[in-house]
C-alpha atoms as a PDB file:
ATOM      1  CA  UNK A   1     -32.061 -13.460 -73.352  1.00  0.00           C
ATOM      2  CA  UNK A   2     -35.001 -14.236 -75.715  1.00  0.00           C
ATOM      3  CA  UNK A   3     -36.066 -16.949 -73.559  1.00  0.00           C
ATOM      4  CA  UNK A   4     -35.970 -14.258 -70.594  1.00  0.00           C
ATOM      5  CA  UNK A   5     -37.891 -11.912 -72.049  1.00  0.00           C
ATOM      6  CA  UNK A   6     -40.515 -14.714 -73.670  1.00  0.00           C
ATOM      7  CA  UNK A   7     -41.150 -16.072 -70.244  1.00  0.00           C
ATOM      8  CA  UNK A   8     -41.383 -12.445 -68.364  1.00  0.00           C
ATOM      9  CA  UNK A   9     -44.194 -11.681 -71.155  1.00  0.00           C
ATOM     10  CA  UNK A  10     -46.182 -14.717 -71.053  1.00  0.00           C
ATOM     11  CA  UNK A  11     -46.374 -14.531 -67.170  1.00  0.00           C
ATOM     12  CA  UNK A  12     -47.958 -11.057 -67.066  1.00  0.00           C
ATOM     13  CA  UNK A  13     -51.678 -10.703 -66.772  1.00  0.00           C
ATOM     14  CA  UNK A  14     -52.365  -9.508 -70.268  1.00  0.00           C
ATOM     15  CA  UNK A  15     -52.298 -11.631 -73.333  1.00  0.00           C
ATOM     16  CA  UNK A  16     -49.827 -12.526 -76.215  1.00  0.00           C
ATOM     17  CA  UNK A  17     -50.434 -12.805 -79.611  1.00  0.00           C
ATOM     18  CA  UNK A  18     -47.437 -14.723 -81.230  1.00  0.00           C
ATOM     19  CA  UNK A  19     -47.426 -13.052 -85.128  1.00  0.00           C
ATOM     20  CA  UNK A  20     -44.138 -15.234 -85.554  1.00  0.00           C
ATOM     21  CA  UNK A  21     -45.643 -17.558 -88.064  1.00  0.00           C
ATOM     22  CA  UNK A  22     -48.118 -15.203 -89.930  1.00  0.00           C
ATOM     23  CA  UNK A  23     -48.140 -13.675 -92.951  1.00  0.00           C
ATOM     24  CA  UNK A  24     -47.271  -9.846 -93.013  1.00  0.00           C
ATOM     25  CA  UNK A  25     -48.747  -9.643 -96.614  1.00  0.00           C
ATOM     26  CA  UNK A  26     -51.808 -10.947 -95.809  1.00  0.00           C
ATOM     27  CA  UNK A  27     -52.626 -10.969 -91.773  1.00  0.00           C
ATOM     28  CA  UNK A  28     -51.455  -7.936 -90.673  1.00  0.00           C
ATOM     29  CA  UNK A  29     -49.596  -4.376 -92.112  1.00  0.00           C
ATOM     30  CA  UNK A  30     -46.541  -3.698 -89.751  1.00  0.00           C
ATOM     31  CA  UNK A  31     -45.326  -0.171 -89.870  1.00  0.00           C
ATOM     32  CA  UNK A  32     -42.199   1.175 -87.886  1.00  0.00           C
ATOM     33  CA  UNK A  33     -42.140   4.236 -87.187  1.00  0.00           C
ATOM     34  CA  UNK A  34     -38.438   6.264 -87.549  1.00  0.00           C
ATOM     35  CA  UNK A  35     -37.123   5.835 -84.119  1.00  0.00           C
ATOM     36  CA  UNK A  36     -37.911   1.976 -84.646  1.00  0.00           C
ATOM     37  CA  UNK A  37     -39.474   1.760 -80.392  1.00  0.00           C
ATOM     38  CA  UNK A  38     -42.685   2.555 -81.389  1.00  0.00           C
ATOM     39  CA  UNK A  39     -44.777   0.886 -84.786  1.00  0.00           C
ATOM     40  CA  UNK A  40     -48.327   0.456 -85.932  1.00  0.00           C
ATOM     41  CA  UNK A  41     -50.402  -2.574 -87.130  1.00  0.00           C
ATOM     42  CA  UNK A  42     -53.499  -3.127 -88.866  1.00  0.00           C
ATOM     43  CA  UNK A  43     -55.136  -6.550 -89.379  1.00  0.00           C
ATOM     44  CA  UNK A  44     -57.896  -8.454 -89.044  1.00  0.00           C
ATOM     45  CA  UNK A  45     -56.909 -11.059 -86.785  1.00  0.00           C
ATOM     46  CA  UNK A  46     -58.517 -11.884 -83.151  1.00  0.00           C
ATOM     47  CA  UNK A  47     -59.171  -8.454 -81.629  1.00  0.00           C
ATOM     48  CA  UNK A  48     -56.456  -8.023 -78.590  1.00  0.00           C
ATOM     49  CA  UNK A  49     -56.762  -5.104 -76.539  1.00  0.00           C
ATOM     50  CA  UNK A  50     -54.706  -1.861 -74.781  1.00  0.00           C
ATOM     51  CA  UNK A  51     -52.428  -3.270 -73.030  1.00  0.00           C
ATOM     52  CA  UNK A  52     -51.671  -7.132 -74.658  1.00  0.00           C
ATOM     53  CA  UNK A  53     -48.453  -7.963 -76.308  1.00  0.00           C
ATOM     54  CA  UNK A  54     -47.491  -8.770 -79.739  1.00  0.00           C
ATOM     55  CA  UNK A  55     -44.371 -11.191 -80.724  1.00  0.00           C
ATOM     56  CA  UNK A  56     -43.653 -10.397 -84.262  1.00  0.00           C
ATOM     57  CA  UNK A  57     -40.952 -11.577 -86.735  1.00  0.00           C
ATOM     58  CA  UNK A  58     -37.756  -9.439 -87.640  1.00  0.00           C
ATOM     59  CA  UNK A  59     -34.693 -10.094 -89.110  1.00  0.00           C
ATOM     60  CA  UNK A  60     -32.432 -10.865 -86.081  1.00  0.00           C
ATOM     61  CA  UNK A  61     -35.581 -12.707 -84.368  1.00  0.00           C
ATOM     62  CA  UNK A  62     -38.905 -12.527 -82.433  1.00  0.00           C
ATOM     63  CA  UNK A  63     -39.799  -8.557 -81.226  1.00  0.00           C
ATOM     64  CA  UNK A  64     -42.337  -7.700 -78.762  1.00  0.00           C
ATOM     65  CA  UNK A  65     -44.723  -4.836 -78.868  1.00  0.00           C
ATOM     66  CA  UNK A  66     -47.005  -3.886 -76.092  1.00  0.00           C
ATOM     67  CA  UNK A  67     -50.585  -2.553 -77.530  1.00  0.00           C
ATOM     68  CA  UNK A  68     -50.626   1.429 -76.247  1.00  0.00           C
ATOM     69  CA  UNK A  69     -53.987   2.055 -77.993  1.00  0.00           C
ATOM     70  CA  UNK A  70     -56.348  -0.003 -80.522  1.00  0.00           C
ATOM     71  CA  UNK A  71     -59.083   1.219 -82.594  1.00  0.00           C
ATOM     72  CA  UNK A  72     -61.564  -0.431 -84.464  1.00  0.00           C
ATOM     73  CA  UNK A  73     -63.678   0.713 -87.574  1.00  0.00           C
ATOM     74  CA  UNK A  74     -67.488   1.197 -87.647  1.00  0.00           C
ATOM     75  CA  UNK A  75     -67.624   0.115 -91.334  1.00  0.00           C
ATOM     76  CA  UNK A  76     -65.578  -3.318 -91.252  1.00  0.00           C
ATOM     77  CA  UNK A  77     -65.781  -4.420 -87.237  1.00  0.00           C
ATOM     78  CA  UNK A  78     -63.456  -7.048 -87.738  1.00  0.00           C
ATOM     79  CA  UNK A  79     -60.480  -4.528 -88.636  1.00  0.00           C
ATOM     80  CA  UNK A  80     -58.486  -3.195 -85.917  1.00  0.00           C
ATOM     81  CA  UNK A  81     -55.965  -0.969 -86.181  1.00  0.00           C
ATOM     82  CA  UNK A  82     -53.289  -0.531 -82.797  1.00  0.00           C
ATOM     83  CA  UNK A  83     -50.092   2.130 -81.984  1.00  0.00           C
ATOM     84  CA  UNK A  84     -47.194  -0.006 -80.215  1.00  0.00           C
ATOM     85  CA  UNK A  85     -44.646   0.033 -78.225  1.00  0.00           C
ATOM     86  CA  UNK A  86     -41.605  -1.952 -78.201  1.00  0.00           C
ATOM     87  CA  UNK A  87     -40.972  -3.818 -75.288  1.00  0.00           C
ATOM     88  CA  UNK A  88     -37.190  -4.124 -74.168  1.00  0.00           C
ATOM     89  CA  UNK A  89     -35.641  -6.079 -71.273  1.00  0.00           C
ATOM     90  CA  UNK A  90     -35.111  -4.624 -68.159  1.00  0.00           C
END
């Protein structure tokens, strides 16, 4: 199923940024939000953009989030903050 859904995002037009092997203490700040389908990260790492995919760690394996909207901040450009969405198999 993983390999599925890992091939299905890497084929779409949009790009993937594979978190897998970062550092959530000092790369990026993941935070779920309660119904666990929708999360937000900060970080500093290369700016993606609305619509790109993110493949980040979890317990029972690799999740993917699809960026709904990213912001960046005047004061520090090479912050970015983004609202996700959890991309599921269909």
């Amino acid at each position: 199923m993983l390999k599925s859904v890992l091939s299905w995002l890497f084929s779409e037009k949009n790009r993937t940024y594979d978190y897998t092997g970062l550092s959530a203490e000092s790369d990026y700040i993941f935070e779920p939000t309660e119904d666990a389908n929708s999360a937000y990260i900060t970080s500093t790492r290369d700016l993606p953009k609305s619509g790109d995919l993110l493949v980040l760690p979890a317990r029972d394996g690799p999740v993917c989030y699809r960026i709904l909207q990213l912001d960046t901040y005047n004061d520090s450009p090479d912050l970015w903050t983004a609202q996700l969405e959890r991309v599921t198999e269909s």
